[in-house]
Protein backbone atom coordinates (compact mmCIF):
# COMPACT_ATOMS: atom_id res chain seq x y z
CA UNK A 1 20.41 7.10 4.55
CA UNK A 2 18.33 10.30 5.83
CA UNK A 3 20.19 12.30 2.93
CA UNK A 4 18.89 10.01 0.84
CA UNK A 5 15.07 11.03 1.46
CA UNK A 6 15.85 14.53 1.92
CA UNK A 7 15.50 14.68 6.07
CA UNK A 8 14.21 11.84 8.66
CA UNK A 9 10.40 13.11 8.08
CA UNK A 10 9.81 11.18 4.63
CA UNK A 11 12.67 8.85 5.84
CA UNK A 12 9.65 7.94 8.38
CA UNK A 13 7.20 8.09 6.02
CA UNK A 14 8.69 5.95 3.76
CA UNK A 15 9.00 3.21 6.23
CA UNK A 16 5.79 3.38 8.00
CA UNK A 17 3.81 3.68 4.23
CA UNK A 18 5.95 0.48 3.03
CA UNK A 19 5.98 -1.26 6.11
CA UNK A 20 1.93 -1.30 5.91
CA UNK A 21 1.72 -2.43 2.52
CA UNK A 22 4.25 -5.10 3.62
CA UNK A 23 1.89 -5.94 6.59
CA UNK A 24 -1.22 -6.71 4.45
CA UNK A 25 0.98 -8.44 1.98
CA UNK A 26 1.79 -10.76 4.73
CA UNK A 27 -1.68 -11.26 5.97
CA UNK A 28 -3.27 -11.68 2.69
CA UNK A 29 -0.25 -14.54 1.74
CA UNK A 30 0.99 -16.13 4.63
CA UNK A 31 -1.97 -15.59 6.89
CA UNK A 32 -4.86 -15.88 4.53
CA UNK A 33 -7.42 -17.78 6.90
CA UNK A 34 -7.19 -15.41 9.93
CA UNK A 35 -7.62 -12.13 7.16
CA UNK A 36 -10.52 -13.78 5.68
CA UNK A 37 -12.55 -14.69 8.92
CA UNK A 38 -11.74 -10.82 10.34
CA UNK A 39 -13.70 -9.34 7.47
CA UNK A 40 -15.72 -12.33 7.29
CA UNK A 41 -14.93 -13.89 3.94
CA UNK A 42 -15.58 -17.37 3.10
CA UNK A 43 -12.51 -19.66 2.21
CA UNK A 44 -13.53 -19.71 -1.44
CA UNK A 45 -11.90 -15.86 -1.62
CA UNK A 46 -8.83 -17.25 -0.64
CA UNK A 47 -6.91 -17.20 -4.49
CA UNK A 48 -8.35 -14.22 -4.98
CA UNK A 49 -6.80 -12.84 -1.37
CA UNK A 50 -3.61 -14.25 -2.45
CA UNK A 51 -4.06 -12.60 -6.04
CA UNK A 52 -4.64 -9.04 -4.43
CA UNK A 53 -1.27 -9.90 -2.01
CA UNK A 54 0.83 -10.49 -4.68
CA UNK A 55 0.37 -7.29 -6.15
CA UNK A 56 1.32 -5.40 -2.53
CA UNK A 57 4.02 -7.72 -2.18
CA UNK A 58 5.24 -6.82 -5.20
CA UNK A 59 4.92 -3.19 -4.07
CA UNK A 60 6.87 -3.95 -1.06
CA UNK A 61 9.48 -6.19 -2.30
CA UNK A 62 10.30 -2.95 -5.44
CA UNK A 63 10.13 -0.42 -2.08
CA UNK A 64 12.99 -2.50 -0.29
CA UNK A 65 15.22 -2.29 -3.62
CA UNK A 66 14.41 1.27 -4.40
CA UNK A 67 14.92 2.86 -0.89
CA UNK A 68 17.41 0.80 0.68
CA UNK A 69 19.57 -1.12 -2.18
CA UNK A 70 19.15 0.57 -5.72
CA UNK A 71 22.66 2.04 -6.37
CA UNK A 72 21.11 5.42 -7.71
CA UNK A 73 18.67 5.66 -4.69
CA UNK A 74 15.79 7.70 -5.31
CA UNK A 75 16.99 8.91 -8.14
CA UNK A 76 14.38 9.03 -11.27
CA UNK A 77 12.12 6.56 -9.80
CA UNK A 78 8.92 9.02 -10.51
CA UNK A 79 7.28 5.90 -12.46
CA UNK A 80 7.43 3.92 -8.99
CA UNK A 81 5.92 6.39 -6.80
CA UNK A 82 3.17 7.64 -9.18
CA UNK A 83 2.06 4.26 -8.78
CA UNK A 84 1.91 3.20 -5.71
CA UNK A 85 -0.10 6.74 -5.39
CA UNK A 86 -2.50 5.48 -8.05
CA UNK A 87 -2.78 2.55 -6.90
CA UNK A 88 -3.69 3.67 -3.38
CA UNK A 89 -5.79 5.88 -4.45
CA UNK A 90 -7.79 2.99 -6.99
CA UNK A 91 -7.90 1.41 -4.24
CA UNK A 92 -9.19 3.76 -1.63
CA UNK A 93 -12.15 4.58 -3.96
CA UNK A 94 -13.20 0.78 -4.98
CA UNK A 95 -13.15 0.66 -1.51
CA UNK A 96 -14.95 3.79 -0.41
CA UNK A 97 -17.82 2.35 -3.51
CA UNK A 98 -18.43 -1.18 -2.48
CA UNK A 99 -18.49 -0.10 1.23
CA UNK A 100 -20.45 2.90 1.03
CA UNK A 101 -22.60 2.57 -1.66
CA UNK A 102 -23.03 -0.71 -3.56
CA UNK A 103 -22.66 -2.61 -0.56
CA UNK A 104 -22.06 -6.31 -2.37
CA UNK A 105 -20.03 -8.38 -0.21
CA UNK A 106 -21.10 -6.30 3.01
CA UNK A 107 -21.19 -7.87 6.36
CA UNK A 108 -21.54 -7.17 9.97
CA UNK A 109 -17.65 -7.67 10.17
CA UNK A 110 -16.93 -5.10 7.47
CA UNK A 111 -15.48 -2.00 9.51
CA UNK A 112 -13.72 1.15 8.31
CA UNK A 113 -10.49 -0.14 8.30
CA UNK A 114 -10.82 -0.93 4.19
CA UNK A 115 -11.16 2.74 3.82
CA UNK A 116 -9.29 4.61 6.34
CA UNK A 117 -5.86 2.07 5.31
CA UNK A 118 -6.27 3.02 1.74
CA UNK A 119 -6.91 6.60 2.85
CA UNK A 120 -3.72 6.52 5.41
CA UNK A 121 -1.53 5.23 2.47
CA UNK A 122 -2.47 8.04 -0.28
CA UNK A 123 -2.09 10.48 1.81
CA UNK A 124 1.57 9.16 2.52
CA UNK A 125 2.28 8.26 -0.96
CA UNK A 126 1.05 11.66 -1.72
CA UNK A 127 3.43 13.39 0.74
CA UNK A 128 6.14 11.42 -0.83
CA UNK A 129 5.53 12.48 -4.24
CA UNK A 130 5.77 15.64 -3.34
CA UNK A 131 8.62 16.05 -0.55
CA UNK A 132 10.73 13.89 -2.88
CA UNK A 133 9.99 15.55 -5.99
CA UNK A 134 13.53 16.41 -6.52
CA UNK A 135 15.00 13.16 -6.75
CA UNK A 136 12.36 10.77 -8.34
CA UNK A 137 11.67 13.11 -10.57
CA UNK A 138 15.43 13.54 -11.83
């Protein structure tokens, strides 16, 4: 398994970056109510919680195939990584804009958490693009 990301350091990478996305795909599905009241919004958002959590899940579910049951492992999978990188990154900067400086949809609950996640997970993706460069990019 460690061979198969090079050494255990983007072995643990891997799993901590997936394992996150896999976290808020399960709050933003399965535990919808208790995401929306911590950053305070009202039940109305709820499909469109569910819409944004079926696009990590979807993220999480291809990570599970690609690093633990794909036959060819890592192998050539530079489409899948890029990405999850762009997508974090999309992410971190719609975040980083309505936070910051358009401010629609702010509350008194909104903390940094929306930015410093997204932030947290392109910097891993980012690291994994490049320490696995010579397998996903086969």
């Amino acid at each position: 398994m460690v061979e198969k990301f090079n050494n255990t350091f983007y072995l643990i990478i891997y799993l901590v970056h997936f394992a996150g996305i896999g976290m808020y795909a399960f709050q933003t599905i399965v535990d919808t109510k208790k995401f929306m009241k911590k950053f305070g919004i009202d039940k109305s958002g709820a499909i469109a919680v569910r819409f944004a959590g079926a696009f990590l899940l979807g993220t999480f579910l291809m990570s599970v195939y690609v690093g633990l049951v794909r036959p060819g492992g890592l192998n050539a999978t530079w489409a899948f990584f890029n990405i999850v990188f762009i997508n974090n990154l999309c992410i971190l900067l719609c975040n980083y804009y309505s936070i910051k400086a358009d401010k629609t949809g702010r509350n008194k609950k909104i903390v940094m958490e929306p930015i410093y996640g997204p932030l947290a997970f392109t910097i891993m993706s980012a690291i994994l693009c490049y320490g696995l460069a010579d397998k996903i990019y086969v």
